[in-house]
N, C-alpha and C. Protein backbone atom coordinates (compact mmCIF):
# COMPACT_ATOMS: atom_id res chain seq x y z
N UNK A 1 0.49 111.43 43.98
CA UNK A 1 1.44 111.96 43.06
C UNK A 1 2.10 113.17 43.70
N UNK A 2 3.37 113.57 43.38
CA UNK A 2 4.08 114.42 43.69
C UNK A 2 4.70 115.54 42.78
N UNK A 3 4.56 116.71 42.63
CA UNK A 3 4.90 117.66 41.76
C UNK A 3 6.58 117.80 42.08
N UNK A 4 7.00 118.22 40.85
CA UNK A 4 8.48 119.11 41.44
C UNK A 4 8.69 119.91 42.26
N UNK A 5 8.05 120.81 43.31
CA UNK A 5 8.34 121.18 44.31
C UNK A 5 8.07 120.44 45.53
N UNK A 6 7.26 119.19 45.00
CA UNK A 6 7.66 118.37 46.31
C UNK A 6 5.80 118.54 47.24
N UNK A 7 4.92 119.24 46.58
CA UNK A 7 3.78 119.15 46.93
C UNK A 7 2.69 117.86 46.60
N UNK A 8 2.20 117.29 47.45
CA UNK A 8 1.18 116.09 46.80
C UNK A 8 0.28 116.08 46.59
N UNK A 9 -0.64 115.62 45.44
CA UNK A 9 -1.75 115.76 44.78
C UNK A 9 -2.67 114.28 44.57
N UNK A 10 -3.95 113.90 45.06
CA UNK A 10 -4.24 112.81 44.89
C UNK A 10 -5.57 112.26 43.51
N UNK A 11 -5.52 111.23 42.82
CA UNK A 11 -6.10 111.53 41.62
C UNK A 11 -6.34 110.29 41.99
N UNK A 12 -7.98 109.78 41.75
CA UNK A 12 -8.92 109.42 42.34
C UNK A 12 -9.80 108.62 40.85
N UNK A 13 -9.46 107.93 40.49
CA UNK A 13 -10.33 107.16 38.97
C UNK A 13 -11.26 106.45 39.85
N UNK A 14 -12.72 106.39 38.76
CA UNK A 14 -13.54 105.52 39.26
C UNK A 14 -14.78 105.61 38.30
N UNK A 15 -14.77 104.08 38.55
CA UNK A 15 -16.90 104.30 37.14
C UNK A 15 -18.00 104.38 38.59
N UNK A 16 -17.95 104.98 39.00
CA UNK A 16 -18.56 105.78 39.73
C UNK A 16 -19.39 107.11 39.39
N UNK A 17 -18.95 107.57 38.48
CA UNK A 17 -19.05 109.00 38.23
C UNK A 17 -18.63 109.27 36.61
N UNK A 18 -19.41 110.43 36.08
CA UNK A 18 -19.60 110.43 35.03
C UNK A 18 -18.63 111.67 34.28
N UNK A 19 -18.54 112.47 35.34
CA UNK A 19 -17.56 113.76 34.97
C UNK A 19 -16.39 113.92 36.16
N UNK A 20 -15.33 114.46 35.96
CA UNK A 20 -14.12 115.23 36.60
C UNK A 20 -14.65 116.09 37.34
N UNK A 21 -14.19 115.93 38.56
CA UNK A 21 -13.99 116.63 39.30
C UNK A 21 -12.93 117.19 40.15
N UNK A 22 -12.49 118.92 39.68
CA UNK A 22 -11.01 118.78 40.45
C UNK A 22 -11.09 120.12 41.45
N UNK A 23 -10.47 119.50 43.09
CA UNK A 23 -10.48 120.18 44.49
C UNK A 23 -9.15 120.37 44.66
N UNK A 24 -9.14 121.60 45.27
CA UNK A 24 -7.52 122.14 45.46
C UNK A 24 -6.38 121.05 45.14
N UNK A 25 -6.26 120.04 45.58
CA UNK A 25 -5.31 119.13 45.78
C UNK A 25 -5.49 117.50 45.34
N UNK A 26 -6.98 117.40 45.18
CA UNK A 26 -7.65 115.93 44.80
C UNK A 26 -8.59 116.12 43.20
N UNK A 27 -8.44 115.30 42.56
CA UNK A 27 -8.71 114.79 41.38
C UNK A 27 -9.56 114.02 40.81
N UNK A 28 -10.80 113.74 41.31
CA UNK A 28 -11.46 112.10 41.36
C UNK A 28 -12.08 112.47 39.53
N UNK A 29 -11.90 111.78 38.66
CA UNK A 29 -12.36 111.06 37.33
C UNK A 29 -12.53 110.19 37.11
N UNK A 30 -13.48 109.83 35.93
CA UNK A 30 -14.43 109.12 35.10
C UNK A 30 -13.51 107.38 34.86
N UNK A 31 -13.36 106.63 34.91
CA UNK A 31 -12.92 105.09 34.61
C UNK A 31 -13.30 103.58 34.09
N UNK A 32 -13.87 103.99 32.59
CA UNK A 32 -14.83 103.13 31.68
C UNK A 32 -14.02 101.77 31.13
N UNK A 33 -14.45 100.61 32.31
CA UNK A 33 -14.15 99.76 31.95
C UNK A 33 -14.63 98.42 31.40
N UNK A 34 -14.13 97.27 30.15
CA UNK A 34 -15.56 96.81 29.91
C UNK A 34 -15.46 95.21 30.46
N UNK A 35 -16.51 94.30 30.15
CA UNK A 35 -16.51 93.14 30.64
C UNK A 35 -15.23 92.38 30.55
N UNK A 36 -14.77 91.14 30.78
CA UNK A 36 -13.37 90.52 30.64
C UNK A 36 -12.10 91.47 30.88
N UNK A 37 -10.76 91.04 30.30
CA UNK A 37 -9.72 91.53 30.72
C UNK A 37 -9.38 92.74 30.10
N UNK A 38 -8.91 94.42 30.97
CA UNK A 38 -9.22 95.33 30.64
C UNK A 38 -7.49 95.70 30.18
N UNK A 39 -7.23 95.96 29.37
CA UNK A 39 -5.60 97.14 29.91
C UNK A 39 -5.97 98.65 29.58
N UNK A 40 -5.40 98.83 30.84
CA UNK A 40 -6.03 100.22 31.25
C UNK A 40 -4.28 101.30 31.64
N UNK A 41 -4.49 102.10 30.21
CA UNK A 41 -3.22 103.20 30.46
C UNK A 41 -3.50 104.46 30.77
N UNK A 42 -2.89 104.60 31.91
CA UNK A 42 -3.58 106.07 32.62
C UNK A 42 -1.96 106.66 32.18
N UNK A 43 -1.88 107.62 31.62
CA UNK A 43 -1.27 109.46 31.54
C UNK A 43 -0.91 109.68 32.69
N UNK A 44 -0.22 109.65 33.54
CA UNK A 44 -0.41 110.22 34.68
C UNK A 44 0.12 111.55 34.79
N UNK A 45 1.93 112.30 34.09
CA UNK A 45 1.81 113.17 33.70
C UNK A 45 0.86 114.09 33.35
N UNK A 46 -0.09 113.48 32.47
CA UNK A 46 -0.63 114.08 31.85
C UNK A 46 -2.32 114.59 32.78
N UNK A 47 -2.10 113.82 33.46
CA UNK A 47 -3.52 114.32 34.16
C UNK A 47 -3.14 114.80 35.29
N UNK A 48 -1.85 114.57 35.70
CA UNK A 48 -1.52 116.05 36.97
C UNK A 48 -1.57 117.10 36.42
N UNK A 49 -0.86 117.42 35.04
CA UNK A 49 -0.52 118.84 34.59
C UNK A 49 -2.15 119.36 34.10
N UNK A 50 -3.10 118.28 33.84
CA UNK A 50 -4.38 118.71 33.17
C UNK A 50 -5.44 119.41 34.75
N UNK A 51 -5.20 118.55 35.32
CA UNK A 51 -6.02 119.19 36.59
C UNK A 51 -5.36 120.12 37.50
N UNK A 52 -4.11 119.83 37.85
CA UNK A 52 -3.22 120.87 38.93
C UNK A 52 -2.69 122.58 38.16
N UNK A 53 -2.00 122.02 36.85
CA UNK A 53 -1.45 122.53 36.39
C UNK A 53 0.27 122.62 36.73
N UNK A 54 0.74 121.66 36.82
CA UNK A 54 1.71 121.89 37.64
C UNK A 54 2.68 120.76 36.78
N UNK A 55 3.99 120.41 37.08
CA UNK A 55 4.62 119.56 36.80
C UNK A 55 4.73 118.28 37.36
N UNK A 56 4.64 117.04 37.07
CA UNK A 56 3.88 115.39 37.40
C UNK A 56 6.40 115.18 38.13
N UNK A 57 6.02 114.42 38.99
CA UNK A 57 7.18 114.03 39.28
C UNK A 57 7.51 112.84 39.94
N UNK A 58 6.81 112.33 40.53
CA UNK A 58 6.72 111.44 41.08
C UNK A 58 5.49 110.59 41.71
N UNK A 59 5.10 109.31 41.62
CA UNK A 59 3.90 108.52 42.42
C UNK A 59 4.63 108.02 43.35
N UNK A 60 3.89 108.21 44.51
CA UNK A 60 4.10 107.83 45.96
C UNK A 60 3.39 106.76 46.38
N UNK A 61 2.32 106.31 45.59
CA UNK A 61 1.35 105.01 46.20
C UNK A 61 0.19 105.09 44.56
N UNK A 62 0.01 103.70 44.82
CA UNK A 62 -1.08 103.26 43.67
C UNK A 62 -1.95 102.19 44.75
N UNK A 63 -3.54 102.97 44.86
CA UNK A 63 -3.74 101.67 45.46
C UNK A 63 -5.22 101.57 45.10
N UNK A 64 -5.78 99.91 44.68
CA UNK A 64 -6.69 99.65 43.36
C UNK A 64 -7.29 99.09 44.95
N UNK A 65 -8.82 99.61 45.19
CA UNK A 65 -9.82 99.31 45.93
C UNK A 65 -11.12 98.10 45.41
N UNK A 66 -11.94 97.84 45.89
CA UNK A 66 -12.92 97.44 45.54
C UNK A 66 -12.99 95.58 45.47
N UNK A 67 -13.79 95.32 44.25
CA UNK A 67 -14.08 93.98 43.69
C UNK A 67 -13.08 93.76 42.58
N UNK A 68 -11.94 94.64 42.40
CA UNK A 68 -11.66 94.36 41.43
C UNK A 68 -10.32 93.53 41.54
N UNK A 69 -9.77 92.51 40.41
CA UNK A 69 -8.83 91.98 40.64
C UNK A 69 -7.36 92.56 39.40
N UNK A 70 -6.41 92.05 40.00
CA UNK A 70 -5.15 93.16 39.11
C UNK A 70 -4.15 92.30 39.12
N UNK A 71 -3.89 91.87 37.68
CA UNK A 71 -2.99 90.71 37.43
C UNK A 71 -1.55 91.32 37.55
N UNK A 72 -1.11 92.73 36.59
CA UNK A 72 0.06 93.51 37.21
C UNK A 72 -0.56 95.03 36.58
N UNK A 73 0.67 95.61 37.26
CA UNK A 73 0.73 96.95 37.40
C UNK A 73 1.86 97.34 36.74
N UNK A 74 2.38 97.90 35.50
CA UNK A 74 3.40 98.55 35.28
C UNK A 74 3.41 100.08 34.85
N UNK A 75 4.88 100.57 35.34
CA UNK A 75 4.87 102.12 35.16
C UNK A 75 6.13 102.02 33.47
N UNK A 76 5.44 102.40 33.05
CA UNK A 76 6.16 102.62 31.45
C UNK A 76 6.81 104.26 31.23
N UNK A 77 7.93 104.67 30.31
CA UNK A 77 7.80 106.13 30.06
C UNK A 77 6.97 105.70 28.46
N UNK A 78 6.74 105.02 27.98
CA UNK A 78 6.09 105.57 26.67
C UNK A 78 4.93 104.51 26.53
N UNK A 79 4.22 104.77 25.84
CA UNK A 79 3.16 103.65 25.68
C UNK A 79 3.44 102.28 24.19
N UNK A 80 3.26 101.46 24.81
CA UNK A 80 3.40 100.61 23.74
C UNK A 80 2.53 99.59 22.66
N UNK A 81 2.38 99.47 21.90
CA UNK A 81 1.64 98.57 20.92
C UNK A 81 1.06 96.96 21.55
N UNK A 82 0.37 96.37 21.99
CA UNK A 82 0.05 95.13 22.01
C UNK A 82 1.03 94.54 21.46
N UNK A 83 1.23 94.67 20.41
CA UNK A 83 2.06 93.63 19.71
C UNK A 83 3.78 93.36 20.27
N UNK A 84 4.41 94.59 20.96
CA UNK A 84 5.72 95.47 21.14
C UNK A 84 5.80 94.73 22.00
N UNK A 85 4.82 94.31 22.87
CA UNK A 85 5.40 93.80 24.24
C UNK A 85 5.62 92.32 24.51
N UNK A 86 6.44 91.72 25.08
CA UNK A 86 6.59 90.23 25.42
C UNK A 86 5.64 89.01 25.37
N UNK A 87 5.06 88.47 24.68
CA UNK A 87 3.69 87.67 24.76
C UNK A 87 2.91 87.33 25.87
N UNK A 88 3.74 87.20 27.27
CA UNK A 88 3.03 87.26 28.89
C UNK A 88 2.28 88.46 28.96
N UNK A 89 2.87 89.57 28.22
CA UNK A 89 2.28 91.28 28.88
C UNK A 89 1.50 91.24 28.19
N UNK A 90 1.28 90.53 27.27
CA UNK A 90 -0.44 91.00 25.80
C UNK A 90 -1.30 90.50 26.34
N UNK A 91 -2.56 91.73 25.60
CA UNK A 91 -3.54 91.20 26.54
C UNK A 91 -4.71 90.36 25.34
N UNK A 92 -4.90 89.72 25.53
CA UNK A 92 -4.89 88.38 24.40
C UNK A 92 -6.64 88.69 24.10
């Protein structure tokens, strides 16, 4: 992620770990996900300005590691209802 002055900050989710932890510039938190198909809305605003303190401006890379598999990825400005979205995007 990238602040408005153009500095980068990296934020680090994972069920790995049970609490937040935040280092000058890196972010790694908590990521409770459950059996079957998950939708998972991360804040991202909201968790630069919560850990940096700073203003959220831009993502430079998203990248999902592991065993896990990722049908899509979308960047939204507002969050929406299950119901709001196109019948492909619900998560059934």
């Amino acid at each position: 992620m990238r602040d408005a002055e153009g500095k980068t900050y990296v934020v680090k989710l994972t069920n790995m770990q049970s609490s937040t932890v935040v280092q000058s510039a890196e972010c790694t938190a908590p990521l409770t996900l459950t059996l079957g198909w998950n939708n998972v809305s991360i804040d991202i605003p909201d968790i630069v300005h919560r850990a940096f303190g700073v203003k959220y401006d831009t993502t430079v890379r998203v990248q999902v590691q592991s065993t896990c598999r990722l049908w899509h990825a979308f960047f939204e400005e507002q969050l929406y209802a299950d119901a709001e979205l196109p019948y492909y995007l619900r998560v059934l």
